[in-house]
PDB file of N, CA and C in Angstrom:
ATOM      1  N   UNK A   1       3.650  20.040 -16.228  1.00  0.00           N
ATOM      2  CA  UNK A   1       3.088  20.631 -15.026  1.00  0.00           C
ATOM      3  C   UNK A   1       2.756  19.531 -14.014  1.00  0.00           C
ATOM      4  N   UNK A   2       3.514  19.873 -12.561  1.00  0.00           N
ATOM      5  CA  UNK A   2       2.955  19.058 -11.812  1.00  0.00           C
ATOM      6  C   UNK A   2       1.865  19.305 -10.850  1.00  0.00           C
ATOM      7  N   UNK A   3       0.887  18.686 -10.792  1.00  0.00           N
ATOM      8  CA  UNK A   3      -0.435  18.700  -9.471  1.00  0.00           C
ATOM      9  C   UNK A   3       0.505  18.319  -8.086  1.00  0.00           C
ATOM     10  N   UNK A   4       0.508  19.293  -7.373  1.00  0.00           N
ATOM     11  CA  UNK A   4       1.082  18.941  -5.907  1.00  0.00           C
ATOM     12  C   UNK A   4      -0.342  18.363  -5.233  1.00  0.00           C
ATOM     13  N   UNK A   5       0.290  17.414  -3.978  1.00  0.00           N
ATOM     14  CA  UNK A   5      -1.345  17.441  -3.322  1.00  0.00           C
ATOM     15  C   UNK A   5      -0.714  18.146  -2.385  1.00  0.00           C
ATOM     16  N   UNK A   6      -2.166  18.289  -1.540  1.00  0.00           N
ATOM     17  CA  UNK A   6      -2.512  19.146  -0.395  1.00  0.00           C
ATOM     18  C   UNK A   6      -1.312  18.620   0.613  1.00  0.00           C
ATOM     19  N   UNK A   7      -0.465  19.440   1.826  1.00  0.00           N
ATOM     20  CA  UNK A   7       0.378  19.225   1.958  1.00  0.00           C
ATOM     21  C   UNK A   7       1.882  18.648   2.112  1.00  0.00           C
ATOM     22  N   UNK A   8       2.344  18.617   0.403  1.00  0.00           N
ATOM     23  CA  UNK A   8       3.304  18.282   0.117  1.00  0.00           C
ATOM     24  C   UNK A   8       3.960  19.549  -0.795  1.00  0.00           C
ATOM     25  N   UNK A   9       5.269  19.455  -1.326  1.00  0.00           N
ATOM     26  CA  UNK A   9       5.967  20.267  -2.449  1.00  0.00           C
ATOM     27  C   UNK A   9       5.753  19.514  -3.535  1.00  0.00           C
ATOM     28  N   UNK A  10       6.119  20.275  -4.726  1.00  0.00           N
ATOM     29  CA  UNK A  10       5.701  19.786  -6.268  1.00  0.00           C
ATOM     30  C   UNK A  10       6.765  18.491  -6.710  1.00  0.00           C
ATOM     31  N   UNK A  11       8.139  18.693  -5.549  1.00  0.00           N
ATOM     32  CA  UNK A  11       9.032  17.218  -5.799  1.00  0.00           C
ATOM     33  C   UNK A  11       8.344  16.119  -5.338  1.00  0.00           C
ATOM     34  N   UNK A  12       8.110  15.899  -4.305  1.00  0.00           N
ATOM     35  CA  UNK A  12       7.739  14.862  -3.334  1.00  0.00           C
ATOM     36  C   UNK A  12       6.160  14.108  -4.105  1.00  0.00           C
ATOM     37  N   UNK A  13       5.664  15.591  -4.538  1.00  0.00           N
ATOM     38  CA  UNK A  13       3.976  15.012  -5.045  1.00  0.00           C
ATOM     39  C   UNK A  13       4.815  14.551  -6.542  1.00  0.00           C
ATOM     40  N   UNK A  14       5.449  14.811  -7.063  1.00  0.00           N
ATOM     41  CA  UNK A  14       5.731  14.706  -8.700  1.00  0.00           C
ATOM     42  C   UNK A  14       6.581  13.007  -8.618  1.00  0.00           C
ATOM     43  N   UNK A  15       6.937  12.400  -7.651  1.00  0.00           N
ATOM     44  CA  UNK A  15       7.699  11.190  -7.479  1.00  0.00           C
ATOM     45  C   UNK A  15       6.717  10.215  -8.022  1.00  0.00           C
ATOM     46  N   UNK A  16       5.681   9.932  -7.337  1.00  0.00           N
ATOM     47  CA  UNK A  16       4.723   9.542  -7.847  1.00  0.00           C
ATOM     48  C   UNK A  16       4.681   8.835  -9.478  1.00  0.00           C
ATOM     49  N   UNK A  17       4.549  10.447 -10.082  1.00  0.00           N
ATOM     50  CA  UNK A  17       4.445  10.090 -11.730  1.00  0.00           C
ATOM     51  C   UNK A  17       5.975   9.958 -12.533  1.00  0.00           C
ATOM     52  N   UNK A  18       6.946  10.683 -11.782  1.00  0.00           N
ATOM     53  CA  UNK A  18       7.861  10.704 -12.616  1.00  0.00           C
ATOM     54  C   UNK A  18       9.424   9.532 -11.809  1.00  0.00           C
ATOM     55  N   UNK A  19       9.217   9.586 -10.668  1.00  0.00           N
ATOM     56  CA  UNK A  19      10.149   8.161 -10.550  1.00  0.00           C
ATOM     57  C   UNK A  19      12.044   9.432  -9.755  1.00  0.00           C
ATOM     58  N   UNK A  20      11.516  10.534  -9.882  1.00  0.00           N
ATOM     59  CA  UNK A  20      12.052  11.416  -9.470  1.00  0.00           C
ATOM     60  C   UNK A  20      12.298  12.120  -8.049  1.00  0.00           C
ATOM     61  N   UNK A  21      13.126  12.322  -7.207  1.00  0.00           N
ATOM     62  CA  UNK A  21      12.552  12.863  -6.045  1.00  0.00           C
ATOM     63  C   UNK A  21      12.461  11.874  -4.916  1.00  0.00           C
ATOM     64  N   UNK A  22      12.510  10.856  -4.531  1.00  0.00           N
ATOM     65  CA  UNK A  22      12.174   9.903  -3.963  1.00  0.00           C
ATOM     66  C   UNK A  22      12.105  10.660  -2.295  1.00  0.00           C
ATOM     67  N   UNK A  23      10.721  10.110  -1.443  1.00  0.00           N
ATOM     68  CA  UNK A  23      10.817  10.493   0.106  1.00  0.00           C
ATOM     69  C   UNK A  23      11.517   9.674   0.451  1.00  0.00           C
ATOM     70  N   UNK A  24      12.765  10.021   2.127  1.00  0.00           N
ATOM     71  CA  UNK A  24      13.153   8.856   2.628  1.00  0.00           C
ATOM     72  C   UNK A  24      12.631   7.914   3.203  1.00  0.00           C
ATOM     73  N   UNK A  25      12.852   6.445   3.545  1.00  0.00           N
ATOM     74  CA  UNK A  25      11.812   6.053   3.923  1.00  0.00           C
ATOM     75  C   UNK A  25      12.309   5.869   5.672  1.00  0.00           C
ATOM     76  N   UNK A  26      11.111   6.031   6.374  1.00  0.00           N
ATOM     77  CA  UNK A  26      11.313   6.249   7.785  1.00  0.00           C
ATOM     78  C   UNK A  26      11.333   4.937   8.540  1.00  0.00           C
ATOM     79  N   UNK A  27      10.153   4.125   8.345  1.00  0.00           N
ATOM     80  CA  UNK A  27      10.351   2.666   8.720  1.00  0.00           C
ATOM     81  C   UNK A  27       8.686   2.147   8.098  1.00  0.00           C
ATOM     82  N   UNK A  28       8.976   1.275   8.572  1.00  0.00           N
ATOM     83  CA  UNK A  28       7.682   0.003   8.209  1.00  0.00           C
ATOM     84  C   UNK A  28       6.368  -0.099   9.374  1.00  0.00           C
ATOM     85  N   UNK A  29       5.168  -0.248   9.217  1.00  0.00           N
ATOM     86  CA  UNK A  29       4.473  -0.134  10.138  1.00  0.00           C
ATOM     87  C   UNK A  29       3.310  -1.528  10.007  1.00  0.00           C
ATOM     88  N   UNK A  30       3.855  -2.273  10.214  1.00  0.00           N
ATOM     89  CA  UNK A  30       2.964  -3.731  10.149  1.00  0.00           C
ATOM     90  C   UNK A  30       1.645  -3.775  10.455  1.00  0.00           C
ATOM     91  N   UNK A  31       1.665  -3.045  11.247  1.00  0.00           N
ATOM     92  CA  UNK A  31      -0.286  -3.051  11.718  1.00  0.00           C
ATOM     93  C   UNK A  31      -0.937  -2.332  10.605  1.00  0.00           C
ATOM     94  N   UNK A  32      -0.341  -1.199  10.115  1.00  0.00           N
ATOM     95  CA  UNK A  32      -0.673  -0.143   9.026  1.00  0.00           C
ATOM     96  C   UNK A  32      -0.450  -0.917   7.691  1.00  0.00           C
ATOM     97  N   UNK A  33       0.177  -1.853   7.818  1.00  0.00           N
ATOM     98  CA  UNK A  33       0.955  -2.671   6.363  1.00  0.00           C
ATOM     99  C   UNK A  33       1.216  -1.231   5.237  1.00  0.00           C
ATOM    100  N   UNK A  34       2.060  -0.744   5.850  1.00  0.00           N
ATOM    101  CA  UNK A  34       2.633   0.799   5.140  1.00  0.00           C
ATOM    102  C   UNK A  34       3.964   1.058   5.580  1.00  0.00           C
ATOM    103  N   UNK A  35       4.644   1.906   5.015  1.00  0.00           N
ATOM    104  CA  UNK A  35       5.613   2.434   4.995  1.00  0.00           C
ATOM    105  C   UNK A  35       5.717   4.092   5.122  1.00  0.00           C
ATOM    106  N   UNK A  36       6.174   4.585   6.374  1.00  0.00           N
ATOM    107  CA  UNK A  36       6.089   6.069   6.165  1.00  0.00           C
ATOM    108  C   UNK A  36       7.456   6.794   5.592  1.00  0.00           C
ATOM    109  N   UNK A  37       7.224   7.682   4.566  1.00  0.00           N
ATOM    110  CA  UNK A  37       8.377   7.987   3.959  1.00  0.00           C
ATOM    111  C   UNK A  37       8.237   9.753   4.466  1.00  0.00           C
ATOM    112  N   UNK A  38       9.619  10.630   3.690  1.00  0.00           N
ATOM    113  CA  UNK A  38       9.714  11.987   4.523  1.00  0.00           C
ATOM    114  C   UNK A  38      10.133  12.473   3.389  1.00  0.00           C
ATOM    115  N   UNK A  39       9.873  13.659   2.595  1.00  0.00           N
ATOM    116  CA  UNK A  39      10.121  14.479   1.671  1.00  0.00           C
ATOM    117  C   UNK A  39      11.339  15.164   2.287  1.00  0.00           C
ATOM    118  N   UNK A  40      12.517  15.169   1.785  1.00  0.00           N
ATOM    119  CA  UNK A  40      13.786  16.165   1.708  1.00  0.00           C
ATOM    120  C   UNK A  40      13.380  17.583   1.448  1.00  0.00           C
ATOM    121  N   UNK A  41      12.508  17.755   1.056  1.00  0.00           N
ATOM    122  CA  UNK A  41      12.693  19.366   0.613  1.00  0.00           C
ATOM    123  C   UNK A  41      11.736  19.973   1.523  1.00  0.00           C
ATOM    124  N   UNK A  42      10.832  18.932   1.883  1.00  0.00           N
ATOM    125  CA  UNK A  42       9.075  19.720   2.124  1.00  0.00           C
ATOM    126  C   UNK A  42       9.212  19.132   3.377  1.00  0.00           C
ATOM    127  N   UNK A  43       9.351  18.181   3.442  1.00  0.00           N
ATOM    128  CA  UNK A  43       9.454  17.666   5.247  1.00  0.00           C
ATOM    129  C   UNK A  43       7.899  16.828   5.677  1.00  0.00           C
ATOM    130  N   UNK A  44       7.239  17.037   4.407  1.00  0.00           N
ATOM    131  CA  UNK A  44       5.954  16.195   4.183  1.00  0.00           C
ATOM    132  C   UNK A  44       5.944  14.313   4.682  1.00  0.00           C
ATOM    133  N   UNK A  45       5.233  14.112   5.228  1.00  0.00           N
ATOM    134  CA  UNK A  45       4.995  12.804   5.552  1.00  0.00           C
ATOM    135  C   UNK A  45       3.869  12.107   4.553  1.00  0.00           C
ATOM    136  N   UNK A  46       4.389  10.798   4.263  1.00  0.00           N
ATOM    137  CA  UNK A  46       3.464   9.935   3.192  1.00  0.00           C
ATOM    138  C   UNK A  46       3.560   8.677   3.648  1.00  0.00           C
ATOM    139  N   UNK A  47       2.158   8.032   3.551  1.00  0.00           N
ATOM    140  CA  UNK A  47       2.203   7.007   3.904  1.00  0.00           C
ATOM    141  C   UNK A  47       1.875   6.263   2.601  1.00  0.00           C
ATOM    142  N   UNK A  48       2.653   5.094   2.262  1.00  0.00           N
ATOM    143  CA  UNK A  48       2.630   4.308   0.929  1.00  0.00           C
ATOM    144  C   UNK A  48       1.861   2.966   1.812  1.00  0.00           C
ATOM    145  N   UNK A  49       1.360   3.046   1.062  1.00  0.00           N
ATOM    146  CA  UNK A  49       0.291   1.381   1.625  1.00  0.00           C
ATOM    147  C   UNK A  49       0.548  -0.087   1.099  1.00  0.00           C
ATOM    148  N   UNK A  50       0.344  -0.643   1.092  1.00  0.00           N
ATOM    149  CA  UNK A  50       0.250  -2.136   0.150  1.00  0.00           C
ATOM    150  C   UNK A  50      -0.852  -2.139  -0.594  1.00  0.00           C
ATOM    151  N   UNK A  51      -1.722  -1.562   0.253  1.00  0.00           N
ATOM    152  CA  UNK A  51      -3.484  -1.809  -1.104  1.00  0.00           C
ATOM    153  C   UNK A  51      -3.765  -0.272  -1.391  1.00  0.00           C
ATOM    154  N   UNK A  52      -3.062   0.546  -0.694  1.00  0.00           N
ATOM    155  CA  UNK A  52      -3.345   1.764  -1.241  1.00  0.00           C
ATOM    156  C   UNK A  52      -2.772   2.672  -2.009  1.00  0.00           C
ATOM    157  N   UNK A  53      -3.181   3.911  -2.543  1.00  0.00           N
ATOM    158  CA  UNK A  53      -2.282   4.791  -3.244  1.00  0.00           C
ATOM    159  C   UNK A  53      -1.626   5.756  -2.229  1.00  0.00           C
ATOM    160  N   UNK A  54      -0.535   5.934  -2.525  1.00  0.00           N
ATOM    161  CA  UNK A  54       0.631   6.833  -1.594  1.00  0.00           C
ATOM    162  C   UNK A  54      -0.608   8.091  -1.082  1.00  0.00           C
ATOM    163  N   UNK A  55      -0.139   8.787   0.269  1.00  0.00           N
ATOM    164  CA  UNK A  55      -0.969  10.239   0.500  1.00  0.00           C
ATOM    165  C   UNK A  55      -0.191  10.610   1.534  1.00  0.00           C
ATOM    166  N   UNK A  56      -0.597  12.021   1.909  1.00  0.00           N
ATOM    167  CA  UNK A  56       0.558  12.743   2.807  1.00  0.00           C
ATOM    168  C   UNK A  56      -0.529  12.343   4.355  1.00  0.00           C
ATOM    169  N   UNK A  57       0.196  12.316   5.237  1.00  0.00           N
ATOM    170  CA  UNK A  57      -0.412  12.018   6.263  1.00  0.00           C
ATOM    171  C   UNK A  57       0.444  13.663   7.522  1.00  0.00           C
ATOM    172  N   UNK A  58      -0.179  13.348   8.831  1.00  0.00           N
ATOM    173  CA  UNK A  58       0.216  14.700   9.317  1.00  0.00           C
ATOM    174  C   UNK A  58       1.290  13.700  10.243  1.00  0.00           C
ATOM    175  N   UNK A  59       2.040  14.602  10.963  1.00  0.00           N
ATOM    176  CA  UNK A  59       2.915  14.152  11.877  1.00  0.00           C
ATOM    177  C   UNK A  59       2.610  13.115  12.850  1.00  0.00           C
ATOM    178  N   UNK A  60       1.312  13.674  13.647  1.00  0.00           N
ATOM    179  CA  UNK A  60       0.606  12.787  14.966  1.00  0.00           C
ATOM    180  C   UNK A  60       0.132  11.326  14.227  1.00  0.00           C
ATOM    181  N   UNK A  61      -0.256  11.828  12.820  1.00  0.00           N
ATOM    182  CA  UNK A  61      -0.317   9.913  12.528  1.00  0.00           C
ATOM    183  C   UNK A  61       0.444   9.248  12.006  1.00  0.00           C
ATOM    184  N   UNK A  62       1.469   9.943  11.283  1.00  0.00           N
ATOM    185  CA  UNK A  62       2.797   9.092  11.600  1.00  0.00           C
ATOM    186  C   UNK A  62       3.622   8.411  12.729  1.00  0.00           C
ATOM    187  N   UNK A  63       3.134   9.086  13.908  1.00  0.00           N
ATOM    188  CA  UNK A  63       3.622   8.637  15.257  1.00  0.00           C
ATOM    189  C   UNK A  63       2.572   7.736  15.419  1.00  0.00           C
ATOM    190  N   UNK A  64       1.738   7.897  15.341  1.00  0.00           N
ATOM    191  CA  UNK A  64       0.740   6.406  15.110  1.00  0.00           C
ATOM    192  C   UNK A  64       0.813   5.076  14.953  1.00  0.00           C
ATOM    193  N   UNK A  65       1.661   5.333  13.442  1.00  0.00           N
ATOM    194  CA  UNK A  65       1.865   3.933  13.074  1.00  0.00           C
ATOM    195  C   UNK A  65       3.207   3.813  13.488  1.00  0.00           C
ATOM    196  N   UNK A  66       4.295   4.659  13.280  1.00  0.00           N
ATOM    197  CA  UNK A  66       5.679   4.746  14.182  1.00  0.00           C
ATOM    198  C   UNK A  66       5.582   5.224  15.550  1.00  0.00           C
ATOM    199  N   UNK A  67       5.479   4.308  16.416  1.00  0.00           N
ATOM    200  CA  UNK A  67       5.492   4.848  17.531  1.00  0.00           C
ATOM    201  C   UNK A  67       6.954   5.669  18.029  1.00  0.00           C
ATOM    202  N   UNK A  68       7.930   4.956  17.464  1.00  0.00           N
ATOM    203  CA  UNK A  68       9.482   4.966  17.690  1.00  0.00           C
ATOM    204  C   UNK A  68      10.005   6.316  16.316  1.00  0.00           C
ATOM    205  N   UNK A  69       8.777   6.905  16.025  1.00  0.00           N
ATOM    206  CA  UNK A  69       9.270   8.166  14.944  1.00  0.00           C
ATOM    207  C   UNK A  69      10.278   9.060  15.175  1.00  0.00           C
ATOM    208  N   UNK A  70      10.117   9.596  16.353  1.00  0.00           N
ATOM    209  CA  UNK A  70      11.340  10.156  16.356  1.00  0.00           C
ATOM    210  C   UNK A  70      13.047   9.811  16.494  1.00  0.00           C
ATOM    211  N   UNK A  71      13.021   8.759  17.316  1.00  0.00           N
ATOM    212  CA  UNK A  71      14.148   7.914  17.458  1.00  0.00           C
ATOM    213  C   UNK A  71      14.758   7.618  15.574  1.00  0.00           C
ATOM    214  N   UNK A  72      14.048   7.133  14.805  1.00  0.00           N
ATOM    215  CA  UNK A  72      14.385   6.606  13.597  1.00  0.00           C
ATOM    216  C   UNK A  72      14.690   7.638  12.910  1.00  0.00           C
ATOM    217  N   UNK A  73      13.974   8.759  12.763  1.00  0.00           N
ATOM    218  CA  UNK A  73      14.521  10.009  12.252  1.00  0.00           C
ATOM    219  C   UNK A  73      15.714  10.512  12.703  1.00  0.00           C
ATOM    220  N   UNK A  74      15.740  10.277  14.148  1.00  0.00           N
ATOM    221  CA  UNK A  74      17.446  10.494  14.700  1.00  0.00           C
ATOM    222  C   UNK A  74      18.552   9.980  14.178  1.00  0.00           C
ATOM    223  N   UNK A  75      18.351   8.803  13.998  1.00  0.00           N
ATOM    224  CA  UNK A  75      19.326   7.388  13.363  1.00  0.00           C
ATOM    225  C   UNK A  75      19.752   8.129  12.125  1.00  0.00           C
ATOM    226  N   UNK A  76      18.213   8.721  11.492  1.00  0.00           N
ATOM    227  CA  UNK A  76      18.652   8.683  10.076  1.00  0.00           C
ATOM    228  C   UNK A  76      19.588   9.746   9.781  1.00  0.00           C
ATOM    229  N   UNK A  77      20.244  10.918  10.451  1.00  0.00           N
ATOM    230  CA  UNK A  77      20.574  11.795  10.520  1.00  0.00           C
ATOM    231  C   UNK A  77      20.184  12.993   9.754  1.00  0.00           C
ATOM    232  N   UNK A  78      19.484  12.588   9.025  1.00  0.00           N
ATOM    233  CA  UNK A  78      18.740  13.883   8.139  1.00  0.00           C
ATOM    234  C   UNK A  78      18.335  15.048   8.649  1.00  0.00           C
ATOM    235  N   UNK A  79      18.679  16.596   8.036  1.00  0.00           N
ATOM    236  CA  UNK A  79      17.940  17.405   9.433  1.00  0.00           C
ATOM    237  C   UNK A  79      16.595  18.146   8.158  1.00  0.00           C
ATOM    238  N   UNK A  80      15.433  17.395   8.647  1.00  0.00           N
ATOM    239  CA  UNK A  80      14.269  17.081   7.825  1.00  0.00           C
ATOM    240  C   UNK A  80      13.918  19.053   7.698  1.00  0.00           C
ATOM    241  N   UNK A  81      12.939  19.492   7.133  1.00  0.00           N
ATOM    242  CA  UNK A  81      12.329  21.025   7.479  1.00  0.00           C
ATOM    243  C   UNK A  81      11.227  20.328   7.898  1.00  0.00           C
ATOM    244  N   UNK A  82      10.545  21.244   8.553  1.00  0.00           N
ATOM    245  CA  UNK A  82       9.053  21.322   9.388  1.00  0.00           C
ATOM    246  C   UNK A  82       8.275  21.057   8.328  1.00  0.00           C
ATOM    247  N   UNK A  83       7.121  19.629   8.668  1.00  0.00           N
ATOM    248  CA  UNK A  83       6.370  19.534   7.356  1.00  0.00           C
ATOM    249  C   UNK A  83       5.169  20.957   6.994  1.00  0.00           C
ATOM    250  N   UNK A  84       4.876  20.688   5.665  1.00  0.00           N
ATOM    251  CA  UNK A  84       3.807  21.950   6.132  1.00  0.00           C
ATOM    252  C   UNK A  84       2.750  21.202   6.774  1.00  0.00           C
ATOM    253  N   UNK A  85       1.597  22.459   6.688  1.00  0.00           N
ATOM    254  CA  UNK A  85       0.225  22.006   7.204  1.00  0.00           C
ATOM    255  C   UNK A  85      -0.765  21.558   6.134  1.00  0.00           C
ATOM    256  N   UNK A  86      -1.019  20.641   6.758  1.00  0.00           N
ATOM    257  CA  UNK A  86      -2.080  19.912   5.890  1.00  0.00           C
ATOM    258  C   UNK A  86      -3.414  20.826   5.771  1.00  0.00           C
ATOM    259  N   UNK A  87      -4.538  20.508   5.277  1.00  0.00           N
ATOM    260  CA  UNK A  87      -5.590  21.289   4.832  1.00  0.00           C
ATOM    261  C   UNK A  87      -6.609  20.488   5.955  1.00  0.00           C
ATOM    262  N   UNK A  88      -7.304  21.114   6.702  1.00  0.00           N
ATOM    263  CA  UNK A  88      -8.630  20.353   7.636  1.00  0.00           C
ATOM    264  C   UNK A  88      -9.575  20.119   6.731  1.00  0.00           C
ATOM    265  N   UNK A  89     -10.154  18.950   7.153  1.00  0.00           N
ATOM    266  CA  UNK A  89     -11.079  18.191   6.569  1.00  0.00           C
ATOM    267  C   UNK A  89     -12.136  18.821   7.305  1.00  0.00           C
ATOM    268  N   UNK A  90     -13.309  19.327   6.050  1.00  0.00           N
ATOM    269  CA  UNK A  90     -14.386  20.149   6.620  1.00  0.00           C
ATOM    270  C   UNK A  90     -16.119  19.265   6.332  1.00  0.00           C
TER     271      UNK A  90
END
């Protein structure tokens, strides 16, 4: 059984433990010292850190640390699905 997190699919969250599934990766974000990657199935955004543990991040802060996000997603030709929605922090 896999624990999905909060907006991702059970592939993308299950990569993690099982080495399976891999997100693509979108580009590198030096100020962030991260990497934002993109779930194929779920369209989920994750940001993998250097000191941190992987987590799904929302679109607007992926453009954050990628300013050039959409352009690179173009390149990549992938035609991604709409990520879901994340859960608000209450």
């Amino acid at each position: 059984m896999t624990v999905t997190r909060p907006g991702a699919c059970e592939i993308c969250s299950a990569f993690w433990v099982t080495g399976l599934g891999r997100a693509e990766t979108i580009g590198s974000s030096d100020g962030f010292m991260a990497e934002i990657r993109r779930c194929r199935n779920c369209g989920a955004y994750w940001e993998v850190g250097a000191f941190s543990l992987p987590r799904v991040i929302s679109r607007a802060q992926a453009e954050v640390e990628l300013p050039d996000l959409e352009a690179l997603e173009r390149d990549l030709g992938i035609a991604f699905p709409e990520p879901p929605d994340l859960p608000s922090r209450g």
